[in-house]
PDB file of N, CA and C in Angstrom:
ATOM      1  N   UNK A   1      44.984 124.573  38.989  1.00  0.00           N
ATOM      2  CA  UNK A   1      44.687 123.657  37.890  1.00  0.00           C
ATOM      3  C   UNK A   1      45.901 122.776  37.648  1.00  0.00           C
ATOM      4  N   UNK A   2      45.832 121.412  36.983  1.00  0.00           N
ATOM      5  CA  UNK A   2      46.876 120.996  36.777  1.00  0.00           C
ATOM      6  C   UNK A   2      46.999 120.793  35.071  1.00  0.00           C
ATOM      7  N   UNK A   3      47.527 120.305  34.793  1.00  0.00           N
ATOM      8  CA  UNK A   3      48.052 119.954  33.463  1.00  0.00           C
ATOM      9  C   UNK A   3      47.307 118.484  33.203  1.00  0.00           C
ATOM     10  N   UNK A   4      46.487 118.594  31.653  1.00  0.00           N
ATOM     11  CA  UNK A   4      45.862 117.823  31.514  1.00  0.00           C
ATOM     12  C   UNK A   4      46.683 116.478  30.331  1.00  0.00           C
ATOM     13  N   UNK A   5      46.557 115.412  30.121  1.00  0.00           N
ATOM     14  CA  UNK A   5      46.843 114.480  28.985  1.00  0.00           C
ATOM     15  C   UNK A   5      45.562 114.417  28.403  1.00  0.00           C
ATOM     16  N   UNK A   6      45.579 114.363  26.712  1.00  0.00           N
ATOM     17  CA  UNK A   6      44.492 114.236  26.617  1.00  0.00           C
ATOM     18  C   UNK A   6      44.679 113.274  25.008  1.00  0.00           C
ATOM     19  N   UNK A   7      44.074 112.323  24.633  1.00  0.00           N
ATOM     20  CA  UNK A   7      44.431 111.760  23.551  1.00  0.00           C
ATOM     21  C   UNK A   7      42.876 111.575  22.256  1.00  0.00           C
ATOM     22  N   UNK A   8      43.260 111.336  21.266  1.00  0.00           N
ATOM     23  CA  UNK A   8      41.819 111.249  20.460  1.00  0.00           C
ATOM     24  C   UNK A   8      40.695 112.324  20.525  1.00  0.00           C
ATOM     25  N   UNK A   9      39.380 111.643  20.664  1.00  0.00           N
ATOM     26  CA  UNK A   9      38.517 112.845  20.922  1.00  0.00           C
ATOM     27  C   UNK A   9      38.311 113.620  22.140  1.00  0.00           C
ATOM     28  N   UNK A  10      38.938 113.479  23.219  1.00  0.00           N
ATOM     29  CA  UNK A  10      39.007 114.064  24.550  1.00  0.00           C
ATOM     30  C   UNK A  10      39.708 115.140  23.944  1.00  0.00           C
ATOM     31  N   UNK A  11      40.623 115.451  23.115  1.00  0.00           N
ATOM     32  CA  UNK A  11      41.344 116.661  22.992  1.00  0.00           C
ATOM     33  C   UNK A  11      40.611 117.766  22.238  1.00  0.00           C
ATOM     34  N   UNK A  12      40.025 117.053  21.256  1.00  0.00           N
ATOM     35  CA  UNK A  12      38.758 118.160  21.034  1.00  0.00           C
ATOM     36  C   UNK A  12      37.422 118.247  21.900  1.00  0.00           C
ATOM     37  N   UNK A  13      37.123 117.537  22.799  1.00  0.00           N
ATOM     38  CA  UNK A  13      35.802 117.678  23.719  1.00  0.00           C
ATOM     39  C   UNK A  13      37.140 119.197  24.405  1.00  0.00           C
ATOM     40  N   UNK A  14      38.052 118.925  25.016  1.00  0.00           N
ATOM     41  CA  UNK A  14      38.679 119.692  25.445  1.00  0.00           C
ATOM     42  C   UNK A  14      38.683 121.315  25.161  1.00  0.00           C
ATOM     43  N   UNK A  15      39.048 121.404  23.389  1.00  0.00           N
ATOM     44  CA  UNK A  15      38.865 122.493  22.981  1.00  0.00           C
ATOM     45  C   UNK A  15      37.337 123.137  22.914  1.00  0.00           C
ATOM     46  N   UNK A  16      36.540 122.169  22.710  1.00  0.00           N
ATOM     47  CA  UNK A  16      35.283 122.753  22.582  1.00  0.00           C
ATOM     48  C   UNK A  16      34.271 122.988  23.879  1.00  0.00           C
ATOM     49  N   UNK A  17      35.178 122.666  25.101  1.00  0.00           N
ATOM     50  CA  UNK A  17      34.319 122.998  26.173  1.00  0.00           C
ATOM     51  C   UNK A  17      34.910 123.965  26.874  1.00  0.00           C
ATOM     52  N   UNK A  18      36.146 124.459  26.184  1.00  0.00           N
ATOM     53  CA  UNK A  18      37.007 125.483  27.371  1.00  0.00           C
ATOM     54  C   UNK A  18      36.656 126.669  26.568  1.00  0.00           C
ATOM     55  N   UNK A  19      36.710 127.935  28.040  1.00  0.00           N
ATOM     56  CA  UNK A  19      36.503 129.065  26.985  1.00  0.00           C
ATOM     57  C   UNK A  19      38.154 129.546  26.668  1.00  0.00           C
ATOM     58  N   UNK A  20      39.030 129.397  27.144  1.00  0.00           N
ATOM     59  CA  UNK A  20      40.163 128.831  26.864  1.00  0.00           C
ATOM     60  C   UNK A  20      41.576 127.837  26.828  1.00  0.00           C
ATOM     61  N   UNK A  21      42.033 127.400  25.940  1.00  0.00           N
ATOM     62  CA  UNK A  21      43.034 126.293  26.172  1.00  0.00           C
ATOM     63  C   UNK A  21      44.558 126.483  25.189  1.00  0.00           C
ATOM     64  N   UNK A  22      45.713 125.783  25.981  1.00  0.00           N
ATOM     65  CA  UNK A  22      46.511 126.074  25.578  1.00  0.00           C
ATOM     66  C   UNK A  22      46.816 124.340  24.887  1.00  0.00           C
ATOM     67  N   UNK A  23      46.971 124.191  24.085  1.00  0.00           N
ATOM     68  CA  UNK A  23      47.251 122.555  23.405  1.00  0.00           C
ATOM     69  C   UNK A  23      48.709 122.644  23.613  1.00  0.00           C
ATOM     70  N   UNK A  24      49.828 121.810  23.864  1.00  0.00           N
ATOM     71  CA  UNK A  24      50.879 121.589  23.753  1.00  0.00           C
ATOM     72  C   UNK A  24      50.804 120.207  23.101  1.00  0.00           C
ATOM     73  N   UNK A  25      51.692 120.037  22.098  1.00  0.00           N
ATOM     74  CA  UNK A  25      51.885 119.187  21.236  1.00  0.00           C
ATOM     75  C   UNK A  25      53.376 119.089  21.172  1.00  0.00           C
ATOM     76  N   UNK A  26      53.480 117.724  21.819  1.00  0.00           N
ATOM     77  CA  UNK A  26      54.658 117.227  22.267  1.00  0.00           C
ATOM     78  C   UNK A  26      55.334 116.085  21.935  1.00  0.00           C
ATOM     79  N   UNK A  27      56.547 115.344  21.841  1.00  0.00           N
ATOM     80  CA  UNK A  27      56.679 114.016  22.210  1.00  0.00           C
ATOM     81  C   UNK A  27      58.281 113.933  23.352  1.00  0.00           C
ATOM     82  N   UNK A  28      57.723 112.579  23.841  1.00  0.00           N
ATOM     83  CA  UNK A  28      58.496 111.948  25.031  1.00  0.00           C
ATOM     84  C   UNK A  28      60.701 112.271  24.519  1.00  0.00           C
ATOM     85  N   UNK A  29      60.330 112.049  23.087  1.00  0.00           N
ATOM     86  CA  UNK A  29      62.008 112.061  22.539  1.00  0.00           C
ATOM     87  C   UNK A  29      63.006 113.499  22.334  1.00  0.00           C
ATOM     88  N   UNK A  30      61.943 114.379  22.389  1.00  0.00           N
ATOM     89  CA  UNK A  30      62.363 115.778  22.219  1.00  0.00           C
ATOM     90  C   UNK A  30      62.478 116.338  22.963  1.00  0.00           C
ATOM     91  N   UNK A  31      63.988 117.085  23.837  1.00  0.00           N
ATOM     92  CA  UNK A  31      64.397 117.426  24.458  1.00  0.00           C
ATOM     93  C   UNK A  31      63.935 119.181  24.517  1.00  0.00           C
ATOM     94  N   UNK A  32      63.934 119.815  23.612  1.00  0.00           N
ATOM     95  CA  UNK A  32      62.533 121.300  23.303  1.00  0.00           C
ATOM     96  C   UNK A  32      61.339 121.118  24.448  1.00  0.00           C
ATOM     97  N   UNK A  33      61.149 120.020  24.081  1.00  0.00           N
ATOM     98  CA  UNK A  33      59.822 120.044  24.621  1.00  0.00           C
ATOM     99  C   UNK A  33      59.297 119.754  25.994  1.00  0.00           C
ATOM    100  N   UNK A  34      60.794 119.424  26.673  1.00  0.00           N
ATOM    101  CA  UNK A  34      60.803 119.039  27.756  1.00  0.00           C
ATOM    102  C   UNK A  34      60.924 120.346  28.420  1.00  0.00           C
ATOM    103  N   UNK A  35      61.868 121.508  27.687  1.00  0.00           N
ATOM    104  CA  UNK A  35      61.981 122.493  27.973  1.00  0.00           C
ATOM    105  C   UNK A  35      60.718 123.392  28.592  1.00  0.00           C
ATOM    106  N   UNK A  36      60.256 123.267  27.248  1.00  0.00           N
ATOM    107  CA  UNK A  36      58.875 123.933  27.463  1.00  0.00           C
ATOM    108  C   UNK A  36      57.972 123.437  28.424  1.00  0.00           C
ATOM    109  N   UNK A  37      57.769 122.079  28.015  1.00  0.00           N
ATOM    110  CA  UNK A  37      57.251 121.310  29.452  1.00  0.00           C
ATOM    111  C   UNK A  37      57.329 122.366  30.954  1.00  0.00           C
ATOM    112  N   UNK A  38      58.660 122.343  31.187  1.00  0.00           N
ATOM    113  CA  UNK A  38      58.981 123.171  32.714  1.00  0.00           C
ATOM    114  C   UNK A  38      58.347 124.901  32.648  1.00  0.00           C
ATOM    115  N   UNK A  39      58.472 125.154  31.437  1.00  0.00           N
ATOM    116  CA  UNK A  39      57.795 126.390  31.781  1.00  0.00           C
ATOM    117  C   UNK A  39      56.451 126.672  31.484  1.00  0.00           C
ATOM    118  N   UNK A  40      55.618 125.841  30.734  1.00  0.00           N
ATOM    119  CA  UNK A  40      54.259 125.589  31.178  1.00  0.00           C
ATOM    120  C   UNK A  40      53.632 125.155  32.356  1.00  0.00           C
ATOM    121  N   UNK A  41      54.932 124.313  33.078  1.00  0.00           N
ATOM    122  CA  UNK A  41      54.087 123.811  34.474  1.00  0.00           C
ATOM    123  C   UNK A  41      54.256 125.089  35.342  1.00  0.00           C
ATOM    124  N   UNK A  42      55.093 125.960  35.374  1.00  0.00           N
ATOM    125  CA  UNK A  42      55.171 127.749  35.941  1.00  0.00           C
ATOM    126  C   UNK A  42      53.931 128.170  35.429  1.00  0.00           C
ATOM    127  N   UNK A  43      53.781 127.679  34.491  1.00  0.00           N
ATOM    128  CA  UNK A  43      52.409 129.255  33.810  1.00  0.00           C
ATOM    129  C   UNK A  43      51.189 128.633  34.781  1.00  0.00           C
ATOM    130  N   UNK A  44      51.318 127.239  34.606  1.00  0.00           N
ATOM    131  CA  UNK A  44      50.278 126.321  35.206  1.00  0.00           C
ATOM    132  C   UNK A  44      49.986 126.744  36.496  1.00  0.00           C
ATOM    133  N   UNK A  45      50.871 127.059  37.227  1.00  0.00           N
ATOM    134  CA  UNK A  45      51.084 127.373  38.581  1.00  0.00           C
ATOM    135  C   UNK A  45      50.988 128.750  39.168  1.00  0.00           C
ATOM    136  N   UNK A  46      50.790 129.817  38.127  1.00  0.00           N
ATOM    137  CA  UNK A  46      50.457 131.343  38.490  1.00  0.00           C
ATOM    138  C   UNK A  46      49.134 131.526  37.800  1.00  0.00           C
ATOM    139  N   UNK A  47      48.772 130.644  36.528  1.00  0.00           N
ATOM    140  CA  UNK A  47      47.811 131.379  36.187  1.00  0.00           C
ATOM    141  C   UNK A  47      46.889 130.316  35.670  1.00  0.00           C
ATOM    142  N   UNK A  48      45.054 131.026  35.821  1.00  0.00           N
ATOM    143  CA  UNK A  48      44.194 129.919  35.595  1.00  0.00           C
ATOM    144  C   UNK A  48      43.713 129.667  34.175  1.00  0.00           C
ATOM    145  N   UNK A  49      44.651 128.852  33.536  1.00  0.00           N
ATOM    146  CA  UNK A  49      44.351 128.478  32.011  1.00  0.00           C
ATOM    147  C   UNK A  49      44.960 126.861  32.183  1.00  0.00           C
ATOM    148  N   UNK A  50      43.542 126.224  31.193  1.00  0.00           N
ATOM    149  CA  UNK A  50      43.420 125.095  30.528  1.00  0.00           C
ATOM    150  C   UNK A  50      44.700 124.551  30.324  1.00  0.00           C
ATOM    151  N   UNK A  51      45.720 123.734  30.265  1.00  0.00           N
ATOM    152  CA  UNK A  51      46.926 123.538  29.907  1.00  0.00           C
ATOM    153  C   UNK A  51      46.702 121.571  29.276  1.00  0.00           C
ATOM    154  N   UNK A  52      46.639 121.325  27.883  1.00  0.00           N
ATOM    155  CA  UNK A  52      46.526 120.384  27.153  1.00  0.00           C
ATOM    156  C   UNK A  52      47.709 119.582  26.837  1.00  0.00           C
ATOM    157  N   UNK A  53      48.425 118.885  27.200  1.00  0.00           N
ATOM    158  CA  UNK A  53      49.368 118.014  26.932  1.00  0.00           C
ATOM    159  C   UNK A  53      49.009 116.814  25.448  1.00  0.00           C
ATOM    160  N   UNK A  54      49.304 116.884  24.507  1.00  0.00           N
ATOM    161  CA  UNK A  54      49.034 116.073  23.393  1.00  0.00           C
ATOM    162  C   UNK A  54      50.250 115.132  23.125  1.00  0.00           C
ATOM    163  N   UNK A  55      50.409 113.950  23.166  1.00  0.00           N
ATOM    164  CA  UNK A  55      51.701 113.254  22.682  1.00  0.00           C
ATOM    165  C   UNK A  55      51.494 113.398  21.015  1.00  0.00           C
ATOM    166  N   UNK A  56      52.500 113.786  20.438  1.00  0.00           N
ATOM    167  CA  UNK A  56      52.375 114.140  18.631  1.00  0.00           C
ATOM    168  C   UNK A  56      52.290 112.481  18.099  1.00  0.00           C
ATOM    169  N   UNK A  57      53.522 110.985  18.988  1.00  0.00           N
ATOM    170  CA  UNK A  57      53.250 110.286  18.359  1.00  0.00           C
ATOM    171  C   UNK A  57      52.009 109.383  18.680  1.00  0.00           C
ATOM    172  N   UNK A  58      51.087 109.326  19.169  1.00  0.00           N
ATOM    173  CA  UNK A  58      50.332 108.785  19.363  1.00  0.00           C
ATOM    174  C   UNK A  58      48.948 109.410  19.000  1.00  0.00           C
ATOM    175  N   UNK A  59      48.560 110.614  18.700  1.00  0.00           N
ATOM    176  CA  UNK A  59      47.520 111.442  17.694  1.00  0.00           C
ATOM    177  C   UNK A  59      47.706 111.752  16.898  1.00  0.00           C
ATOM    178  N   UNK A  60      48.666 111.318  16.131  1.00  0.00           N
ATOM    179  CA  UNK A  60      48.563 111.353  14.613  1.00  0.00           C
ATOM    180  C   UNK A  60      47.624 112.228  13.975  1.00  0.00           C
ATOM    181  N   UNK A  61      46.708 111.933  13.852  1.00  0.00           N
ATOM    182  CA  UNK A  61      45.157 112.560  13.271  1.00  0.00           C
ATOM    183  C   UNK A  61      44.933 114.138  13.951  1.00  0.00           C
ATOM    184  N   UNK A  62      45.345 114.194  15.144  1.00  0.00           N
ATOM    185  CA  UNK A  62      45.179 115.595  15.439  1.00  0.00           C
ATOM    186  C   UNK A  62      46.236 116.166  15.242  1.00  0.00           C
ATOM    187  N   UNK A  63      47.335 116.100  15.203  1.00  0.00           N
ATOM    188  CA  UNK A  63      48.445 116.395  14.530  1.00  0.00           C
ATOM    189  C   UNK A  63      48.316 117.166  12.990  1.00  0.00           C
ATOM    190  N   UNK A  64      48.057 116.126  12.243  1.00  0.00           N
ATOM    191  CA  UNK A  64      47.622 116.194  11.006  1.00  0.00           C
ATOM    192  C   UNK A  64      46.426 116.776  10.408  1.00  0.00           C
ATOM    193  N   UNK A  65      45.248 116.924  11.635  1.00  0.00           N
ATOM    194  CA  UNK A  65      44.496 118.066  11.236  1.00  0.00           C
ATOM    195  C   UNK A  65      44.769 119.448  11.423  1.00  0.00           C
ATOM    196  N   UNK A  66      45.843 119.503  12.506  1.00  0.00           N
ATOM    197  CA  UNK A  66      45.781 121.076  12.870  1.00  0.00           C
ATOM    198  C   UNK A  66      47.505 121.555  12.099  1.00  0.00           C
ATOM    199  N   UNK A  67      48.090 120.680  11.374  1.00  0.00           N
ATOM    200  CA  UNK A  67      49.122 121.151  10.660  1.00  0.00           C
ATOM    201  C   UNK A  67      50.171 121.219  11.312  1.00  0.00           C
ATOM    202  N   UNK A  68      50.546 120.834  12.395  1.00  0.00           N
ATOM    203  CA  UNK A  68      51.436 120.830  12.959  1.00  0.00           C
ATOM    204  C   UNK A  68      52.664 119.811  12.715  1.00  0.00           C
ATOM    205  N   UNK A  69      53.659 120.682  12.738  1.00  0.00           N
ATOM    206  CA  UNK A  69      54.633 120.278  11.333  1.00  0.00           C
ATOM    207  C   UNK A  69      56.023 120.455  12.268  1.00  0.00           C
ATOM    208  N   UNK A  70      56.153 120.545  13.243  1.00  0.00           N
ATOM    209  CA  UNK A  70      57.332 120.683  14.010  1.00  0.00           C
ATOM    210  C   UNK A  70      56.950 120.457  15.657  1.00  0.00           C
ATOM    211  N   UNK A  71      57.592 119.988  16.273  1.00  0.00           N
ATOM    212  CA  UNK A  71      57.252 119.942  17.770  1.00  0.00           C
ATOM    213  C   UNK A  71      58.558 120.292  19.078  1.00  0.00           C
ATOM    214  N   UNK A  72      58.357 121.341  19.599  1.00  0.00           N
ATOM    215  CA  UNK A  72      57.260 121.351  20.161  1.00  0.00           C
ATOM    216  C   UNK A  72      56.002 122.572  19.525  1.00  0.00           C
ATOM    217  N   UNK A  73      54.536 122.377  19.814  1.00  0.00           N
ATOM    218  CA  UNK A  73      54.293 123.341  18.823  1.00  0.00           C
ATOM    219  C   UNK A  73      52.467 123.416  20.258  1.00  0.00           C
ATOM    220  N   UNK A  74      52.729 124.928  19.940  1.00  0.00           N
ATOM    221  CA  UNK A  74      51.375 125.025  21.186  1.00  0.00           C
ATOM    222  C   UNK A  74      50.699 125.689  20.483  1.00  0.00           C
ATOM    223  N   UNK A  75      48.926 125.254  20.728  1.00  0.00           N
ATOM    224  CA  UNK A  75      48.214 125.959  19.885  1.00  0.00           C
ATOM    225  C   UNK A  75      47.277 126.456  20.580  1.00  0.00           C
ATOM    226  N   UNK A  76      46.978 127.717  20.626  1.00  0.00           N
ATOM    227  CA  UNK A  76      46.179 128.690  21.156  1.00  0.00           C
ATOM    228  C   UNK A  76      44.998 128.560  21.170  1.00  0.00           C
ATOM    229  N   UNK A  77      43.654 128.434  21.926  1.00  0.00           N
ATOM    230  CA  UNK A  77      42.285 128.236  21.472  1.00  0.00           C
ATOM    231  C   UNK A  77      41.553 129.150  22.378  1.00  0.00           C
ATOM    232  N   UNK A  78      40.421 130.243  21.695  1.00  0.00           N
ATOM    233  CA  UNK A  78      39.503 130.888  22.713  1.00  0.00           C
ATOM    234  C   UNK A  78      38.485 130.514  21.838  1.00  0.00           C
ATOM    235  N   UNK A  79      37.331 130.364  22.370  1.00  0.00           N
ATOM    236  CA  UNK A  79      35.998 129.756  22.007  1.00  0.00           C
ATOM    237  C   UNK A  79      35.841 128.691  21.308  1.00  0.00           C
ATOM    238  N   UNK A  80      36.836 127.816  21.378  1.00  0.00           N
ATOM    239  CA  UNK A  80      36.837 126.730  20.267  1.00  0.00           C
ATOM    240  C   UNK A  80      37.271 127.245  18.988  1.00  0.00           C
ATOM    241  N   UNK A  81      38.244 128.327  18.624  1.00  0.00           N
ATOM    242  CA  UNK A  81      38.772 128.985  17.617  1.00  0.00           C
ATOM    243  C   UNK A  81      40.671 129.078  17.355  1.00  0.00           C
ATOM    244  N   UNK A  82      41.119 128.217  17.144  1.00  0.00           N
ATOM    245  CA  UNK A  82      42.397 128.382  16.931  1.00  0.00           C
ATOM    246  C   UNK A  82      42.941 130.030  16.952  1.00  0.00           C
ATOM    247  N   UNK A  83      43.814 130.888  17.868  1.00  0.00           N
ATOM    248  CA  UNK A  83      43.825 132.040  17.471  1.00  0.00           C
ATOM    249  C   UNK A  83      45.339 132.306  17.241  1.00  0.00           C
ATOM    250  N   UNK A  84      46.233 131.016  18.101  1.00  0.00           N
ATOM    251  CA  UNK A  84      48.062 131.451  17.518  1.00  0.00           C
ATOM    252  C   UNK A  84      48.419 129.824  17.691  1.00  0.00           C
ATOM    253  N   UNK A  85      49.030 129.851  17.428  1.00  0.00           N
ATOM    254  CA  UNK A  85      49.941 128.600  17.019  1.00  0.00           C
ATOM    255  C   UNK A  85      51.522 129.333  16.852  1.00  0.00           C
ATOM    256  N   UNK A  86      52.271 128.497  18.378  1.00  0.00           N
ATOM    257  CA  UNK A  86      53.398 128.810  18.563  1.00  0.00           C
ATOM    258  C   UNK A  86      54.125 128.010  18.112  1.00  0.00           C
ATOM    259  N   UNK A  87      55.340 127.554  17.273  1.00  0.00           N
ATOM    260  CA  UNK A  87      56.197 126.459  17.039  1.00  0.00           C
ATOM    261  C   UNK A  87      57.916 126.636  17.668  1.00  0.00           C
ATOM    262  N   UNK A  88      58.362 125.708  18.401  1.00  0.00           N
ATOM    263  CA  UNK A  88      59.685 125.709  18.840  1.00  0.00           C
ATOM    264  C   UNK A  88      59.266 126.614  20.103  1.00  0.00           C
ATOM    265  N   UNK A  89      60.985 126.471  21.200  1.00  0.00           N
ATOM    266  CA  UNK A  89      60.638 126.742  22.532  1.00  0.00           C
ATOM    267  C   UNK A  89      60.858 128.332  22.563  1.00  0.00           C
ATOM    268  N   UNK A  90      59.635 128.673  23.578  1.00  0.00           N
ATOM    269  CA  UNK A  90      59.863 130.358  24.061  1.00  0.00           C
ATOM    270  C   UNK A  90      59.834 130.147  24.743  1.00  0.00           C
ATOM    271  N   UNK A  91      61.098 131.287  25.854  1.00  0.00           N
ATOM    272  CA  UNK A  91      61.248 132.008  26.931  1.00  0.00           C
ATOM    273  C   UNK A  91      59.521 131.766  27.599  1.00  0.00           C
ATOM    274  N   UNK A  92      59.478 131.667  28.922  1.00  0.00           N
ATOM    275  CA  UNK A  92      58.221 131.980  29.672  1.00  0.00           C
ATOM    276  C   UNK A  92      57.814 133.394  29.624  1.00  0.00           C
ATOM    277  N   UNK A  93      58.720 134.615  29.829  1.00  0.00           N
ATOM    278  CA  UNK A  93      58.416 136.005  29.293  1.00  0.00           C
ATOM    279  C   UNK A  93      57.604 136.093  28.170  1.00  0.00           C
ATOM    280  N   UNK A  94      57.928 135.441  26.807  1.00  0.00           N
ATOM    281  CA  UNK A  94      57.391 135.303  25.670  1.00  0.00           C
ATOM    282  C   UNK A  94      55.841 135.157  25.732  1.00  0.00           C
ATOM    283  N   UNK A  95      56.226 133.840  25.869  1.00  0.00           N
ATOM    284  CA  UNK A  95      55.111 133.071  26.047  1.00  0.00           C
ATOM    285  C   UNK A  95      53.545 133.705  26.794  1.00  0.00           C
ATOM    286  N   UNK A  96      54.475 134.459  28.383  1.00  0.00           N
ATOM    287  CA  UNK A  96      53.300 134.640  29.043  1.00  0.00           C
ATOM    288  C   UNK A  96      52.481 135.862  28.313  1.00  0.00           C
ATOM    289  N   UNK A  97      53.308 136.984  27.373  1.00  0.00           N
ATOM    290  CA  UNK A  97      53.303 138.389  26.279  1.00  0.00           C
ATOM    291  C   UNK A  97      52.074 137.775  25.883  1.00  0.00           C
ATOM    292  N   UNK A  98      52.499 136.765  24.923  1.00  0.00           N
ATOM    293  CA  UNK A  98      51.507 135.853  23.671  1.00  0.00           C
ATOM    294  C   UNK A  98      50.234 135.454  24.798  1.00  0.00           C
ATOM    295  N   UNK A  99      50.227 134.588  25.699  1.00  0.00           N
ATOM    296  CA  UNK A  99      48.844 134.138  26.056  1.00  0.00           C
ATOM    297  C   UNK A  99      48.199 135.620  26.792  1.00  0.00           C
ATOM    298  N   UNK A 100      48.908 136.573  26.913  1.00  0.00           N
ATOM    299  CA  UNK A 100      48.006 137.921  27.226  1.00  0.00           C
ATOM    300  C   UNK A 100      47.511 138.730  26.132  1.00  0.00           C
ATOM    301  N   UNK A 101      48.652 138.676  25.329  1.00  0.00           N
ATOM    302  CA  UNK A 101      47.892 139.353  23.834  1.00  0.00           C
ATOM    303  C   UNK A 101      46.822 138.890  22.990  1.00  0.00           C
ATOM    304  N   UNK A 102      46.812 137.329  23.231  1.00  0.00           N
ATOM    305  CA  UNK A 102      45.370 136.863  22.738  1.00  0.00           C
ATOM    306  C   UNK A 102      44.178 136.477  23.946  1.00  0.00           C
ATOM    307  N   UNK A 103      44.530 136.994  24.964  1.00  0.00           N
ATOM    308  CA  UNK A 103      43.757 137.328  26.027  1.00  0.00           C
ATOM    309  C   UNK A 103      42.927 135.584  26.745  1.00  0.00           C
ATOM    310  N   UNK A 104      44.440 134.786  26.852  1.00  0.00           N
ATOM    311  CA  UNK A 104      44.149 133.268  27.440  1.00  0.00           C
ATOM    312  C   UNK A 104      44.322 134.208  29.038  1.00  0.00           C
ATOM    313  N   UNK A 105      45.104 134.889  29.365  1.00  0.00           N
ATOM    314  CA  UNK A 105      45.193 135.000  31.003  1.00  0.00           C
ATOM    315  C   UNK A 105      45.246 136.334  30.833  1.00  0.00           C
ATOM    316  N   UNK A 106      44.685 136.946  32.201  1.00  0.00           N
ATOM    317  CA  UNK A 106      44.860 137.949  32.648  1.00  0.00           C
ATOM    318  C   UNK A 106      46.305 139.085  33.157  1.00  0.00           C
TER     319      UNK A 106
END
């Protein structure tokens, strides 16, 4: 799979057609997020989950609906259900803990 961009309503057609997705909510100026960037494209690359790229300044509105108040900030979705919302960068160890404990990957 690769890593998707997704802006406006594509990001929710997104959430609501995957049985899971990982949203990353990002921007181009934040050096965090670039971080994270590199270790999502690893997760991308071992394991088969949805991976959502959101620019924060240019969706505003989805931003602002889902509360996201710091970036970088990834938000967890199984069935079209928000289930974690991560804020600031984790370790890939972390990370991969969290998308197994809410059961995004195997």
């Amino acid at each position: 799979m690769s890593i998707l961009q997704a802006e406006g309503q594509d990001i929710l057609k997104e959430i609501k057609t995957s049985q899971s997705v990982l949203i990353d909510c990002w921007a181009p100026w934040c050096p965090p997020c670039r971080l994270i960037g590199a270790v999502l494209e690893e997760i991308d690359l071992e394991f088969d989950l949805k991976i959502v790229k959101v620019n924060a300044d240019d969706n505003a509105e989805f931003i602002s609906e889902y509360q996201v108040l710091g970036i970088p900030t990834l938000l967890l979705f199984r069935e079209g259900q928000l289930v974690k919302r991560i804020t600031g960068f984790q370790p890939k160890g972390m990370l991969v803990e969290t998308l197994r404990e809410h059961g995004l990957v195997e």
